[in-house]
N, C-alpha and C. Protein backbone atom coordinates (compact mmCIF):
# COMPACT_ATOMS: atom_id res chain seq x y z
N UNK A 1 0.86 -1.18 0.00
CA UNK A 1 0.00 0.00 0.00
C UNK A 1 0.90 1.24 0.00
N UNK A 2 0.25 2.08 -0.98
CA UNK A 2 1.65 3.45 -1.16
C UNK A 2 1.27 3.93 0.24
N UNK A 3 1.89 5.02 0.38
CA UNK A 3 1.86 5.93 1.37
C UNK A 3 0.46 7.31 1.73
N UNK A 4 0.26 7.31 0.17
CA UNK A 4 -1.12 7.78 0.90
C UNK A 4 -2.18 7.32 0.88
N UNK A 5 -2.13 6.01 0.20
CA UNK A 5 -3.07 4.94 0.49
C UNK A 5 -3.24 4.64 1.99
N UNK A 6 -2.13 4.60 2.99
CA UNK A 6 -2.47 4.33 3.72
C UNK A 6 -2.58 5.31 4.66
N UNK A 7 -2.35 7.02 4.28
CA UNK A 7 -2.99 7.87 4.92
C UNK A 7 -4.85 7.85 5.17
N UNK A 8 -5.03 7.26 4.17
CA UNK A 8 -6.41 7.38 4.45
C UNK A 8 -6.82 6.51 4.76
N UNK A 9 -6.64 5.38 4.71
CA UNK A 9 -7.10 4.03 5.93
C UNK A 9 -6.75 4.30 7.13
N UNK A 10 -5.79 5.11 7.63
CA UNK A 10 -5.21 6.11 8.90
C UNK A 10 -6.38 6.66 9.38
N UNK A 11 -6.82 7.27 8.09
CA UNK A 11 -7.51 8.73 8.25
C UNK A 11 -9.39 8.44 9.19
N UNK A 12 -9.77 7.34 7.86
CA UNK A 12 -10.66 6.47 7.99
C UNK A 12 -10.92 6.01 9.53
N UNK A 13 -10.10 5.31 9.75
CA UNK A 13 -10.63 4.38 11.11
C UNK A 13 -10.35 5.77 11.97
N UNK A 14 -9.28 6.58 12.12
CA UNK A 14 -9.46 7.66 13.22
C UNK A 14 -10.67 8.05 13.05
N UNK A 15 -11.39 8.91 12.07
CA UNK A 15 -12.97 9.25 12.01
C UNK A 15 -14.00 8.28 12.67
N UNK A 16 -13.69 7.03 12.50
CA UNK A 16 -14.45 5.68 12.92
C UNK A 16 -14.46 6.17 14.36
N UNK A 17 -13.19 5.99 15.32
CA UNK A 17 -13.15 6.13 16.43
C UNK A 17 -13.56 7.55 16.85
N UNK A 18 -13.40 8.49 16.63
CA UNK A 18 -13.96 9.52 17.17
C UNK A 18 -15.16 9.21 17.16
N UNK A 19 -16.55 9.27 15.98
CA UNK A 19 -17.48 8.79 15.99
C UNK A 19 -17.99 7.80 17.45
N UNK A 20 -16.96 6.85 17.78
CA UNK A 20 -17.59 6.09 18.40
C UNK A 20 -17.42 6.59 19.97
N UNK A 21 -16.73 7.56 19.84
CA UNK A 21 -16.42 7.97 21.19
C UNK A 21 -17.34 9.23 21.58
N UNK A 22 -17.69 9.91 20.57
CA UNK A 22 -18.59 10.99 20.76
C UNK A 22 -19.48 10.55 21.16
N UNK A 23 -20.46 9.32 20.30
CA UNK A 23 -21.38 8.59 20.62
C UNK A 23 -21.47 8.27 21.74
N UNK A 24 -20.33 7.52 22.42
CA UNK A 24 -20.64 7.03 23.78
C UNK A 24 -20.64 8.38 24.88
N UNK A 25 -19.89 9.48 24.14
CA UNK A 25 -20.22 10.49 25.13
C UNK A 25 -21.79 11.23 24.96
N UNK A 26 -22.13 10.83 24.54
CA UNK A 26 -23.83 11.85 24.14
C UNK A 26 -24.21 11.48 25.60
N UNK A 27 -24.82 12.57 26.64
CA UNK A 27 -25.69 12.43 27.40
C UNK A 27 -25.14 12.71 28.63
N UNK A 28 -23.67 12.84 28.48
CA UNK A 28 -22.87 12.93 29.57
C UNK A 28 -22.79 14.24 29.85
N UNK A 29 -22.98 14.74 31.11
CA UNK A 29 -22.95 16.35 31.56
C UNK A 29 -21.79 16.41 32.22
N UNK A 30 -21.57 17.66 31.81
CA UNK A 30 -19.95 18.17 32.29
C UNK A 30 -20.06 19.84 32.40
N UNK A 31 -19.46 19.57 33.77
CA UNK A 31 -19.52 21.15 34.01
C UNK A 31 -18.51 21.72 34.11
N UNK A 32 -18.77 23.20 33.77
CA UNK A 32 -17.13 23.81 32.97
C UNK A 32 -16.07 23.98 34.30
N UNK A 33 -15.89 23.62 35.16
CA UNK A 33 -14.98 23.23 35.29
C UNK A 33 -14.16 21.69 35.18
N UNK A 34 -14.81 21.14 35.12
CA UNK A 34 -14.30 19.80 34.27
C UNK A 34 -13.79 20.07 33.27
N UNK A 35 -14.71 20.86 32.79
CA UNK A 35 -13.99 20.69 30.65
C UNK A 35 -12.54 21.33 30.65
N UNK A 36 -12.63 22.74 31.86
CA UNK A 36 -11.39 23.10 31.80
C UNK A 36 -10.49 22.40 32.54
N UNK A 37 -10.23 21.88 33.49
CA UNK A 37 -9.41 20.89 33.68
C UNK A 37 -9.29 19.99 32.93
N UNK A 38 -9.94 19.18 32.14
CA UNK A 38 -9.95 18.45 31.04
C UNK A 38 -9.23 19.01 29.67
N UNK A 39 -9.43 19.88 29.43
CA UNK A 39 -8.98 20.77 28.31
C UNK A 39 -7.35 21.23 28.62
N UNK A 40 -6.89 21.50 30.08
CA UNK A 40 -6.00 21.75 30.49
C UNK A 40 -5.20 20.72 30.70
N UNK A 41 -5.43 19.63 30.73
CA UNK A 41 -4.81 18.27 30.50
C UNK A 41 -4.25 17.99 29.68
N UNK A 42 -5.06 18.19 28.31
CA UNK A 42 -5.27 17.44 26.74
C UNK A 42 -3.66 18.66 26.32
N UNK A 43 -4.03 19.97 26.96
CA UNK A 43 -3.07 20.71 26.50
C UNK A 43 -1.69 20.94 26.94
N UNK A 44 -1.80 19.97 28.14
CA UNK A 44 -0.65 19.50 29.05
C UNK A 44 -0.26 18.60 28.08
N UNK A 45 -0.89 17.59 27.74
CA UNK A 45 0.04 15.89 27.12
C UNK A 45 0.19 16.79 25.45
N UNK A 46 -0.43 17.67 24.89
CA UNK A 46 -0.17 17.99 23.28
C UNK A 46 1.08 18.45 23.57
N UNK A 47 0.94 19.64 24.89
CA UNK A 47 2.74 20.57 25.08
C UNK A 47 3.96 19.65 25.00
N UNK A 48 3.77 18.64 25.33
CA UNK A 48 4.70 17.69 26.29
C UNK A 48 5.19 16.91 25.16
N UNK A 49 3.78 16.52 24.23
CA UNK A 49 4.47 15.59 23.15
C UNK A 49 5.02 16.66 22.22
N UNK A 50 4.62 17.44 21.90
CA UNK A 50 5.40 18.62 20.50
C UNK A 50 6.92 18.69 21.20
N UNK A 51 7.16 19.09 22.34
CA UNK A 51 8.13 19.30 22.88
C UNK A 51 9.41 17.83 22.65
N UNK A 52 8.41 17.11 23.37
CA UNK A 52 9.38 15.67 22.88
C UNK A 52 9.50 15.80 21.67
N UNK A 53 8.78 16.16 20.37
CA UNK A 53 9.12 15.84 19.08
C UNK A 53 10.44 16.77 18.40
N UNK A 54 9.95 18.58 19.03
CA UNK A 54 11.14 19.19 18.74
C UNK A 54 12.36 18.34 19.01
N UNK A 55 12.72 17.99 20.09
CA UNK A 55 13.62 17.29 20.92
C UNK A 55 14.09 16.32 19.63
N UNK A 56 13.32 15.36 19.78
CA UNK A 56 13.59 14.09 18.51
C UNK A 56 13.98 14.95 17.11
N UNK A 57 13.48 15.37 16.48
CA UNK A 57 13.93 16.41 15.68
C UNK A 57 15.53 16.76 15.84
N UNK A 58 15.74 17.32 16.62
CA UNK A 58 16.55 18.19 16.64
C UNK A 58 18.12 17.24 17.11
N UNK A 59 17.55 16.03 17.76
CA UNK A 59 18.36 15.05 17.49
C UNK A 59 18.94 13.96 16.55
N UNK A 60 17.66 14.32 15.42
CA UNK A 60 17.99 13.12 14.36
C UNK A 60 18.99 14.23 13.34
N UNK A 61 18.35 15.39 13.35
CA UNK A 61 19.09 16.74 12.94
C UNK A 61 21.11 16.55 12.82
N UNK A 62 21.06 16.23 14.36
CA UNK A 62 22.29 16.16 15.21
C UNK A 62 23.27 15.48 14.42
N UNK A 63 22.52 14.27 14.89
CA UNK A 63 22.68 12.89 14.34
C UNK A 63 23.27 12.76 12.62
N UNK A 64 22.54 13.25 11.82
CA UNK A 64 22.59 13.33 10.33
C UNK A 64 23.99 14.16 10.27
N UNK A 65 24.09 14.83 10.75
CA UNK A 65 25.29 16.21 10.44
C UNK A 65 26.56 15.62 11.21
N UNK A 66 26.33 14.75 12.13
CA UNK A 66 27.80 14.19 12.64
C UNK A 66 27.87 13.44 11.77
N UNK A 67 27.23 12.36 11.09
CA UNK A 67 27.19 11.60 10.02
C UNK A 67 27.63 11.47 9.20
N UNK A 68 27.29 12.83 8.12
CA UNK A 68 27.58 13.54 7.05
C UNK A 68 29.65 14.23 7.06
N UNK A 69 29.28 14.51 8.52
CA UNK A 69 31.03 15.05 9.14
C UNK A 69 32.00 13.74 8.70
N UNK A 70 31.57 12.63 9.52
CA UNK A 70 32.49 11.88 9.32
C UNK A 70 32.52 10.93 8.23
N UNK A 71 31.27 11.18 7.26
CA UNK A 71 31.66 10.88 6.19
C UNK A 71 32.78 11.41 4.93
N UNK A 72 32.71 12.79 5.58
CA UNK A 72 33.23 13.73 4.76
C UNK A 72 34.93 13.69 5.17
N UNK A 73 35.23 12.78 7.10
CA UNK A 73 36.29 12.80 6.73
C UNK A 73 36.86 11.69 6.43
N UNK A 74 36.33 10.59 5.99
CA UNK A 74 36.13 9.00 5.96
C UNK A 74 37.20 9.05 4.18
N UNK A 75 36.04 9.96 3.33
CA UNK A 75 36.54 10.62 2.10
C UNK A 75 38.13 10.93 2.29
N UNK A 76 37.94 11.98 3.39
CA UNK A 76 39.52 12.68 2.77
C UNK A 76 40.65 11.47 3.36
N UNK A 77 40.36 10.43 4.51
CA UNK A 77 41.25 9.85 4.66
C UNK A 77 41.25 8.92 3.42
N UNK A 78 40.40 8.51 2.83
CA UNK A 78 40.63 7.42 1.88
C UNK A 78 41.53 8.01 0.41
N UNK A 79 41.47 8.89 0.24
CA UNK A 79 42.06 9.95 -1.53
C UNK A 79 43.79 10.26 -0.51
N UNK A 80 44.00 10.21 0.85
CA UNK A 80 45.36 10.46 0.96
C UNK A 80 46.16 9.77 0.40
């Protein structure tokens, strides 16, 4: 399956599950301070994961460029 073939079988069942989760939430009362603690949560674990991702990022970043370094001096030792 190419790659955005399987974006949308991705895409698909996530819609599925929301659906089924909304559903099971119909009827449920929540009062705003719940939602905001709730909401303040959701925006706790989103901060936390972006943050981890910069992080990962910025290490594969790292990673590639020491890489690239010692390829570059891998080169000059081999042409001496």
């Amino acid at each position: 399956m190419d790659h955005c073939a399987s974006d949308g079988v991705q895409s698909a069942s996530m819609d599925q599950a929301v659906r089924r989760s909304a559903s099971a939430l119909k009827g449920i009362v929540v009062t705003q301070s719940q939602e905001t603690a709730l909401k303040n949560v959701l925006l706790g674990t989103l901060e936390s994961f972006v943050i981890k991702c910069v992080h990962l990022e910025r290490t594969v970043t790292t990673v590639s460029n020491d890489v690239s370094v010692r390829n570059q001096d891998n080169r000059k030792h081999a042409t001496m």
